[in-house]
N, C-alpha and C. Protein backbone atom coordinates (compact mmCIF):
# COMPACT_ATOMS: atom_id res chain seq x y z
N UNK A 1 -31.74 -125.62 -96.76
CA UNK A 1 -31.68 -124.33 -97.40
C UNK A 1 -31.00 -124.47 -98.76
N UNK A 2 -31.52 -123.84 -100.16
CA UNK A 2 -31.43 -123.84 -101.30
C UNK A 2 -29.76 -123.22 -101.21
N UNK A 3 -29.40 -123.77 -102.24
CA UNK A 3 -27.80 -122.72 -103.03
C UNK A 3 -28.28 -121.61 -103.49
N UNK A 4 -27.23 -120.31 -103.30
CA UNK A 4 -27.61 -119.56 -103.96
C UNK A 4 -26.84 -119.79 -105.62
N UNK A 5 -27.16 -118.79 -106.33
CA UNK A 5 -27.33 -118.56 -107.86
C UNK A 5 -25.41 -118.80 -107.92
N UNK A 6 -25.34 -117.79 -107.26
CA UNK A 6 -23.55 -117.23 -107.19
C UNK A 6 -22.64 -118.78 -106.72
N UNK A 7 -23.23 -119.02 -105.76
CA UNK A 7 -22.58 -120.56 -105.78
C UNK A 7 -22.46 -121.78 -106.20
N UNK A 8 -24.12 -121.73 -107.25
CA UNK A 8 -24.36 -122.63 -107.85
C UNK A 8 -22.93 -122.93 -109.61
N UNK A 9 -23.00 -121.19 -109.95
CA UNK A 9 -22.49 -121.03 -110.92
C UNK A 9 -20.71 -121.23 -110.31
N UNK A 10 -20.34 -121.08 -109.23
CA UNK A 10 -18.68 -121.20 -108.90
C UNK A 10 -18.52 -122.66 -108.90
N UNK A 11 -19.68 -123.42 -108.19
CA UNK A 11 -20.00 -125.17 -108.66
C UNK A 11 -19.89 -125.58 -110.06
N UNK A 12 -20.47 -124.97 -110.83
CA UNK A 12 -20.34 -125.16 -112.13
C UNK A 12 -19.15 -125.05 -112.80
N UNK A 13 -18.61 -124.01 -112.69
CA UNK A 13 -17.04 -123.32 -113.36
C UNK A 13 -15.81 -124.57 -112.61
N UNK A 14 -16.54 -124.73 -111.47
CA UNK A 14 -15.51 -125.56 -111.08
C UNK A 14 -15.37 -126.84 -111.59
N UNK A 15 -16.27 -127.52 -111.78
CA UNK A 15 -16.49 -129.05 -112.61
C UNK A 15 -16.62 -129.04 -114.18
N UNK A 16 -16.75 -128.10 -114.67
CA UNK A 16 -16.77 -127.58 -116.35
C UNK A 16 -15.60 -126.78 -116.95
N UNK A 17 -14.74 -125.47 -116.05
CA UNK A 17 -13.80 -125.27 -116.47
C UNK A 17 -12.44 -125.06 -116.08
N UNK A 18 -11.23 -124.70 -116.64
CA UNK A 18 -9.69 -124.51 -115.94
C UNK A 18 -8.84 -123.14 -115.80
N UNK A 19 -8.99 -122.60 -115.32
CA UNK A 19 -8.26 -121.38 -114.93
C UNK A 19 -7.10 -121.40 -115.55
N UNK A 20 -6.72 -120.24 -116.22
CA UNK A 20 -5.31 -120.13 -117.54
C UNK A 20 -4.87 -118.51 -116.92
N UNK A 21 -3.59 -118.92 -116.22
CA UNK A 21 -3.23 -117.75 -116.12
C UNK A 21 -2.00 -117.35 -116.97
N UNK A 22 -1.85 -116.20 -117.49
CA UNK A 22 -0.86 -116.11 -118.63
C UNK A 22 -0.16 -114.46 -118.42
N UNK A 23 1.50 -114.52 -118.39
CA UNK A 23 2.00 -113.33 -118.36
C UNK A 23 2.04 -113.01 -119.60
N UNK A 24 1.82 -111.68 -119.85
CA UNK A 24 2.05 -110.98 -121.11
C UNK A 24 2.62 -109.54 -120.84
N UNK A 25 3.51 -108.81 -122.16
CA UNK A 25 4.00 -107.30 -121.59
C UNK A 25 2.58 -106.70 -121.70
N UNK A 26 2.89 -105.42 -121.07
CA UNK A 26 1.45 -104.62 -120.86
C UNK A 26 0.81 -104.30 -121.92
N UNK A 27 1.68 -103.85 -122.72
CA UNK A 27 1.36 -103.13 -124.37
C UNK A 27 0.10 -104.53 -124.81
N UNK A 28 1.11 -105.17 -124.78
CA UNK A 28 0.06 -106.21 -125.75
C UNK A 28 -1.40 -106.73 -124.56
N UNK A 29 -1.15 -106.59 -123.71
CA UNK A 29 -2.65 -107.07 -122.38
C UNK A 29 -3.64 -105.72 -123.12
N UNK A 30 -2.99 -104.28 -122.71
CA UNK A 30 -3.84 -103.27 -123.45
C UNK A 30 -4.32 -103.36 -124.91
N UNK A 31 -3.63 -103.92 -125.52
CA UNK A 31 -3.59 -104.09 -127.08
C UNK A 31 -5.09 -105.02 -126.69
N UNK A 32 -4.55 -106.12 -126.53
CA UNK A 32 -5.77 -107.23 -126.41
C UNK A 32 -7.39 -107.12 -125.45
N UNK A 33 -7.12 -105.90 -124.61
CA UNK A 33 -8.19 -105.47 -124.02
C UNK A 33 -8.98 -104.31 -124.47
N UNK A 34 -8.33 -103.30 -125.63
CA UNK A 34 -8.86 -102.45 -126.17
C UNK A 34 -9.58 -103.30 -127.60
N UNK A 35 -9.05 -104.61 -128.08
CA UNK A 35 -9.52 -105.09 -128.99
C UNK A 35 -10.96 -105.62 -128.63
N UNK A 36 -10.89 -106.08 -127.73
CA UNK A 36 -12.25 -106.91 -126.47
C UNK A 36 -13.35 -105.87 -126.74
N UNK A 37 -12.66 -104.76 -126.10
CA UNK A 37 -13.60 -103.41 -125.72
C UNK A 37 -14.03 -102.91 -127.32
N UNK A 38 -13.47 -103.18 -128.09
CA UNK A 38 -14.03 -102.53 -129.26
C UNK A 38 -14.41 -103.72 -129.72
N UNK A 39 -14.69 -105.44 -129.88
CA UNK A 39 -15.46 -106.11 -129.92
C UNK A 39 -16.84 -106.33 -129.56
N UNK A 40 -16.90 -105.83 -128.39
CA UNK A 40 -17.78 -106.17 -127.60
C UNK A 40 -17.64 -107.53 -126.49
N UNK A 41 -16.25 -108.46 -126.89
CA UNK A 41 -16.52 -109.53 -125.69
C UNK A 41 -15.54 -109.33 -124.94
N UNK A 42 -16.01 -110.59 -124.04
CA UNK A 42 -15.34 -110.79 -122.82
C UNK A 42 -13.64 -111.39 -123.18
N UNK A 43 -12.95 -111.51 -121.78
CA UNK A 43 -11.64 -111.63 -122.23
C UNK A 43 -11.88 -113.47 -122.35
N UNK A 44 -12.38 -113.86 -121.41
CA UNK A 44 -12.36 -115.25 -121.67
C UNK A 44 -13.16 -115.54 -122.83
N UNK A 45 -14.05 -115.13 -123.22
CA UNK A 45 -14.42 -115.98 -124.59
C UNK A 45 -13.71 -116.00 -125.39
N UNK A 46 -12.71 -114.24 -125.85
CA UNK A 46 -11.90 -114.44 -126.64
C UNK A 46 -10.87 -115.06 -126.25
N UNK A 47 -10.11 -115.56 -125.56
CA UNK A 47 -9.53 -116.43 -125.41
C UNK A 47 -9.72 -117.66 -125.68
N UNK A 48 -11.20 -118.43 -125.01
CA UNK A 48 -11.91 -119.66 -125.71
C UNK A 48 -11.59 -119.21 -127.21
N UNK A 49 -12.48 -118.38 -127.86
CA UNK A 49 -12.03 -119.02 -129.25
C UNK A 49 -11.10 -118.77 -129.97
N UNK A 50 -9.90 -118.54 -129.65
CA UNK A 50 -8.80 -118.46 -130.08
C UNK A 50 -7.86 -120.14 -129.84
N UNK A 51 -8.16 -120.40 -128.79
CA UNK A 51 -7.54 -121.65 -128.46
C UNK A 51 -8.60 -122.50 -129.22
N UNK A 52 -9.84 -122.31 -129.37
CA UNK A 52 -10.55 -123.30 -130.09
C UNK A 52 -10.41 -123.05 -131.71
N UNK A 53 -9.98 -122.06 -132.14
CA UNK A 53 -9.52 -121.95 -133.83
C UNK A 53 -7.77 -122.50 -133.47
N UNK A 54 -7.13 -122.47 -132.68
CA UNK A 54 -5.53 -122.69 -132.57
C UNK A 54 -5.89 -124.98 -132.86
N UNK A 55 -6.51 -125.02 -131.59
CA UNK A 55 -6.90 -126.70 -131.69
C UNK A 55 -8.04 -127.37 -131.80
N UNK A 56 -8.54 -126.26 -132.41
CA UNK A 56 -10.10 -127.52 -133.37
C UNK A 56 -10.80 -127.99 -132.19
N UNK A 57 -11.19 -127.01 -131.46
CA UNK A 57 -12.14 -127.81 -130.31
C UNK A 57 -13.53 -127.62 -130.89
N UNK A 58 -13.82 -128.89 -130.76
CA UNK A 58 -15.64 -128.99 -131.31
C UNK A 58 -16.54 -128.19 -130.42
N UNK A 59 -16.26 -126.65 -129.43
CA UNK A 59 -17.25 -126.41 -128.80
C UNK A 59 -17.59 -125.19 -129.57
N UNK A 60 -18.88 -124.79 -129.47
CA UNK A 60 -19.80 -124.16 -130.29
C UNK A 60 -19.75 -123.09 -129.78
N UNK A 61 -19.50 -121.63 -130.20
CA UNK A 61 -19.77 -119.98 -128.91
C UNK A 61 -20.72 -119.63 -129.75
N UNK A 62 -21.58 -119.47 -128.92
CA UNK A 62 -22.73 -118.67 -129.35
C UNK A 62 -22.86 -117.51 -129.38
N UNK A 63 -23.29 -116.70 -130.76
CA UNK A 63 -23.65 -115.84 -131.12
C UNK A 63 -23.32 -114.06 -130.60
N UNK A 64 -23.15 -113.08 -130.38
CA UNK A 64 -23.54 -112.35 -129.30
C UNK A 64 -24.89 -111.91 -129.93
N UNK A 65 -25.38 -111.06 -128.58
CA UNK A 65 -26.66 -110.16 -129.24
C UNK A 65 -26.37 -108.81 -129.69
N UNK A 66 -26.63 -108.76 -131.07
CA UNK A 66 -26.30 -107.33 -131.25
C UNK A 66 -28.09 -106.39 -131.24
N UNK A 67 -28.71 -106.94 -130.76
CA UNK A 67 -29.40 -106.23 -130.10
C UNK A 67 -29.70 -104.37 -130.57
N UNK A 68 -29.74 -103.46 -130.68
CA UNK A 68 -29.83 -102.17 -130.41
C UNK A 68 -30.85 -101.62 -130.39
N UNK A 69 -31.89 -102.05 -129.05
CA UNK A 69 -33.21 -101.52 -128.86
C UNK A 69 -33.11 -100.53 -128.04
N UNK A 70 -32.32 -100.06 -127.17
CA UNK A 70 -32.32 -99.19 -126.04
C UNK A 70 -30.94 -97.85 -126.12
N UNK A 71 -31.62 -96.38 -126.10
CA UNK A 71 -30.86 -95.74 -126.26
C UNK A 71 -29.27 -95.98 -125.72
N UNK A 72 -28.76 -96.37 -124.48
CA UNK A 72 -27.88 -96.44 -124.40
C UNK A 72 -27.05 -97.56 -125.09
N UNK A 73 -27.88 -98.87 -125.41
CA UNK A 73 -26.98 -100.17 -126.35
C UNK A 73 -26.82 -99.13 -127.51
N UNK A 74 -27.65 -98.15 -128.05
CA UNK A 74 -27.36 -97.62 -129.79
C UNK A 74 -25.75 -97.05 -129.34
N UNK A 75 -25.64 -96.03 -128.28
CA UNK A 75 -24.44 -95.40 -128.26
C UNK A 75 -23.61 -96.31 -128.00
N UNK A 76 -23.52 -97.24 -127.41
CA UNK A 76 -22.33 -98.15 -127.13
C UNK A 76 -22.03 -98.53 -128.46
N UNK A 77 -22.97 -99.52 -129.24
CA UNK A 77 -22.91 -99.41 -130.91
C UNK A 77 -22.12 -98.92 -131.63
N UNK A 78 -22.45 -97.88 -131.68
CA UNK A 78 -22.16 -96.37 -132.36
C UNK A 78 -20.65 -96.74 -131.78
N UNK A 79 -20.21 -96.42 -130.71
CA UNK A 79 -18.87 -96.53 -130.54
C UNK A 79 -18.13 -97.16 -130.68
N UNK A 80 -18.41 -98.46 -130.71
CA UNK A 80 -17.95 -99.88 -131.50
C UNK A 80 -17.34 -99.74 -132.92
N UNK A 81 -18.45 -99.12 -133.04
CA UNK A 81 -18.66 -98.70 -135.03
C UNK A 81 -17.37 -97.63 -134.95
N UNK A 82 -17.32 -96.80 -134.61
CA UNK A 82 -16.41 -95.56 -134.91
C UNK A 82 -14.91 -96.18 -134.33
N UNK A 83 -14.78 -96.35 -133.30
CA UNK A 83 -13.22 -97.60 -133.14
C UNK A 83 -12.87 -98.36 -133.86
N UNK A 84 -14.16 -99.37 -134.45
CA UNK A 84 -13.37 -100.04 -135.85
C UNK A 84 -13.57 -99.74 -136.84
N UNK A 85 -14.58 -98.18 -137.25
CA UNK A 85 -13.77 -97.83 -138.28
C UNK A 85 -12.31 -97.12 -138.17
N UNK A 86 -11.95 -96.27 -137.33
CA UNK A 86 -10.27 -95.54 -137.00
C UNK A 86 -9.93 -96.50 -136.81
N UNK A 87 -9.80 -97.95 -136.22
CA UNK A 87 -8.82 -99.01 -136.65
C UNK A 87 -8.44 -99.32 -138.05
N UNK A 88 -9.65 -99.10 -138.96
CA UNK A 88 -9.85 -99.51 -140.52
C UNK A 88 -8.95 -98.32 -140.95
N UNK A 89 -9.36 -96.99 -140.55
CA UNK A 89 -8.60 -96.25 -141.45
C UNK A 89 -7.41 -96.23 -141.05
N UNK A 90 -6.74 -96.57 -139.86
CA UNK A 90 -5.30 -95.98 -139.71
C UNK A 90 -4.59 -97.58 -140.49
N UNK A 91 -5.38 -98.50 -140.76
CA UNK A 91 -4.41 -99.58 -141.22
C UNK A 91 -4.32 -99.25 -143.02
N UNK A 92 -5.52 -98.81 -143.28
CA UNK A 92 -5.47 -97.98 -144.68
C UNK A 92 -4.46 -96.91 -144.92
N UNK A 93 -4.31 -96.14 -143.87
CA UNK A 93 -3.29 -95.19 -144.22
C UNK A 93 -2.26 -95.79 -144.30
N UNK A 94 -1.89 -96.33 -143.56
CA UNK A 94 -0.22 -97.09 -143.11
C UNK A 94 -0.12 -97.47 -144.56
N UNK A 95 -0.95 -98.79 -145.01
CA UNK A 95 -1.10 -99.06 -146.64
C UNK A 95 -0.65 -98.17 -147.37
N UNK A 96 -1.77 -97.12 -147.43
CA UNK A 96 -1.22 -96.09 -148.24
C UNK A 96 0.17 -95.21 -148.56
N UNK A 97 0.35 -94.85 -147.00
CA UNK A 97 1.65 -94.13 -146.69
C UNK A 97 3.26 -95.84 -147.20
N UNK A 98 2.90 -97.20 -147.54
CA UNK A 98 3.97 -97.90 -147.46
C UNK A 98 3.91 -98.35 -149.22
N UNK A 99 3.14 -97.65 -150.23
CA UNK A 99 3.26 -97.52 -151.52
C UNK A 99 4.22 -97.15 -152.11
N UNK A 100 5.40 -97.62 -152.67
CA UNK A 100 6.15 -96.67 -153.41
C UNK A 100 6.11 -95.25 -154.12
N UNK A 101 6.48 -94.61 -154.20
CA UNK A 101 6.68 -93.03 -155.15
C UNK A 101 6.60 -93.75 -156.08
N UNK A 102 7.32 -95.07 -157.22
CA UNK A 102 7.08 -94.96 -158.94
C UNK A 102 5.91 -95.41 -159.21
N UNK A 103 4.90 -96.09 -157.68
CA UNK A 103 3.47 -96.41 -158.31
C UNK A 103 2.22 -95.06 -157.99
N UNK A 104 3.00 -94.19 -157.63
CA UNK A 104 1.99 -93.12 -156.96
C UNK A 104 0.86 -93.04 -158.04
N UNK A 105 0.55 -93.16 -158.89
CA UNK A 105 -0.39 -93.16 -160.04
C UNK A 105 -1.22 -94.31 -160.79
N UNK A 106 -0.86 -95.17 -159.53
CA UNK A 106 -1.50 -96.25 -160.19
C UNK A 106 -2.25 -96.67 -159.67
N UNK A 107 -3.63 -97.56 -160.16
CA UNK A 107 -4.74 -97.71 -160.07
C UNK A 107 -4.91 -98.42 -158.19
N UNK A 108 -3.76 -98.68 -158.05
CA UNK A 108 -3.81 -99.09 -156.37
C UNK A 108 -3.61 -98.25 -155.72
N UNK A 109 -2.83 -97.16 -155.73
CA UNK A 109 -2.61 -96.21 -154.86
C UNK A 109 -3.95 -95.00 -155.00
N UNK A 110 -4.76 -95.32 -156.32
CA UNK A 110 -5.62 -94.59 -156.17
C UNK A 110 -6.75 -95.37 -155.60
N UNK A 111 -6.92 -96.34 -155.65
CA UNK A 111 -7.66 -96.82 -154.81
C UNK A 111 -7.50 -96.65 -153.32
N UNK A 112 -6.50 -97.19 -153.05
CA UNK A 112 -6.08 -96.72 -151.21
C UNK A 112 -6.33 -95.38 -150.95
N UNK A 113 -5.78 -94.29 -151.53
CA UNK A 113 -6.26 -93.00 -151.69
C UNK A 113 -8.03 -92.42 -151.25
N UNK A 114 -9.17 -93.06 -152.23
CA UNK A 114 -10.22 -93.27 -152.25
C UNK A 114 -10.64 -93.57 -150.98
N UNK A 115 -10.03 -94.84 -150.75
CA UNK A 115 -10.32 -95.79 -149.23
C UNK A 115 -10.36 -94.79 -148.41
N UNK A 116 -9.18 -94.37 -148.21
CA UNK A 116 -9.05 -92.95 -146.99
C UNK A 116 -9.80 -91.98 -146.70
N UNK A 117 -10.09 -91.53 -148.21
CA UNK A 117 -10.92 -90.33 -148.01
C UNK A 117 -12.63 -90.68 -147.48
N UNK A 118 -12.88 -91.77 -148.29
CA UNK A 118 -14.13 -92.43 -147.69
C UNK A 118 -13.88 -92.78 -146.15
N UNK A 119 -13.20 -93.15 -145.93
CA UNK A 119 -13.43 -93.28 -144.58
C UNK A 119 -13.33 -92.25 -143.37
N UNK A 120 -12.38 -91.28 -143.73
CA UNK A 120 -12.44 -89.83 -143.19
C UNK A 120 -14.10 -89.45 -142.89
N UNK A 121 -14.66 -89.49 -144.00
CA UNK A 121 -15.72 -89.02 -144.29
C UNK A 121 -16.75 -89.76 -143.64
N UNK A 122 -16.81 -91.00 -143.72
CA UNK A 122 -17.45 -91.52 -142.88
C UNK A 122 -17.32 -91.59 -141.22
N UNK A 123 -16.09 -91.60 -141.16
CA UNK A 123 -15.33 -91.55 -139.72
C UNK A 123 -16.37 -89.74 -138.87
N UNK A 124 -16.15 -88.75 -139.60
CA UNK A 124 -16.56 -87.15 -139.49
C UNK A 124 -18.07 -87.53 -139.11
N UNK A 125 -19.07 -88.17 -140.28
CA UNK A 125 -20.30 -88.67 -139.83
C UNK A 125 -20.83 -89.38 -138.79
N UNK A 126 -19.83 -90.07 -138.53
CA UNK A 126 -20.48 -91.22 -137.40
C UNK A 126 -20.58 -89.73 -135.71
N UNK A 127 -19.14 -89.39 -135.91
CA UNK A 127 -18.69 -88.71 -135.06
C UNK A 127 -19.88 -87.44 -134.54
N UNK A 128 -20.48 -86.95 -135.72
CA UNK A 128 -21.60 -86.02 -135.91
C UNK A 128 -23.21 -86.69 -135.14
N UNK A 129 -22.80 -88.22 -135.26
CA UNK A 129 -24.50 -88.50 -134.78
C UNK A 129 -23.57 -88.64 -133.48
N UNK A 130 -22.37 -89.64 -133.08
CA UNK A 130 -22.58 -89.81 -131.94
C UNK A 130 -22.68 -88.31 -130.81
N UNK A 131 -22.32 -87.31 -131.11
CA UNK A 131 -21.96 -86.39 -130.46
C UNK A 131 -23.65 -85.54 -130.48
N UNK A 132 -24.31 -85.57 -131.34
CA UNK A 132 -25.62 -84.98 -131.37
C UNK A 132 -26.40 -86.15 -130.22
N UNK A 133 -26.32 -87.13 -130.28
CA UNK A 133 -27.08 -88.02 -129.23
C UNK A 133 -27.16 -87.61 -127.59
């Protein structure tokens, strides 16, 4: 009688890879699992390539599919998109809000300024399709 699929692949993991178990405080497990979730990957890949940018491991991760043929992949998308843009803007604001008062007029703070408002604006839009879908 054949292996099944499920055992074939626990055969595999077992002769190909090593189980890393790691304590961390919660904040940062959530931190690092809301980053995943608004990536799109898994916790172990990001982990693989973090240890493989930390020590130069020659293994290759392939690609994801960004795919968006099917109404529900667009909304997942879409939500991806709108998390990292409010990640984008709240690190823009912080920027903004950690400018001094004697440069308030200067060509950087009006730029950061700009940044914000564009992204508000874009942030309002995205929010408008995902919610019409």
């Amino acid at each position: 009688m054949g292996k099944t699929s499920n055992e074939i692949k626990q055969r595999w993991k077992k002769e190909n890879c090593v189980q890393v178990n790691v304590a961390v405080p919660p904040a940062v497990a959530q931190a690092f699992k809301n980053r995943c979730l608004i990536e799109g990957v898994s916790f172990a890949s990001e982990l693989t390539r973090l240890m493989n940018g930390q020590y130069g491991s020659t293994v290759v991760k392939k690609l994801p599919d960004f795919s968006v043929q099917t109404r529900p992949k667009r909304r997942v998308s879409l939500a991806r998109i709108i998390a990292i843009t409010e990640a984008i803007l709240d690190a823009e604001q912080v920027y903004l809000h950690n400018i001094p008062d004697n440069l308030s007029g200067s060509i950087r703070y009006e730029a950061a300024s700009n940044a914000v408002s564009a992204l508000e604006e874009a942030l309002d839009n995205l929010r408008t399709v995902y919610a019409s879908r």
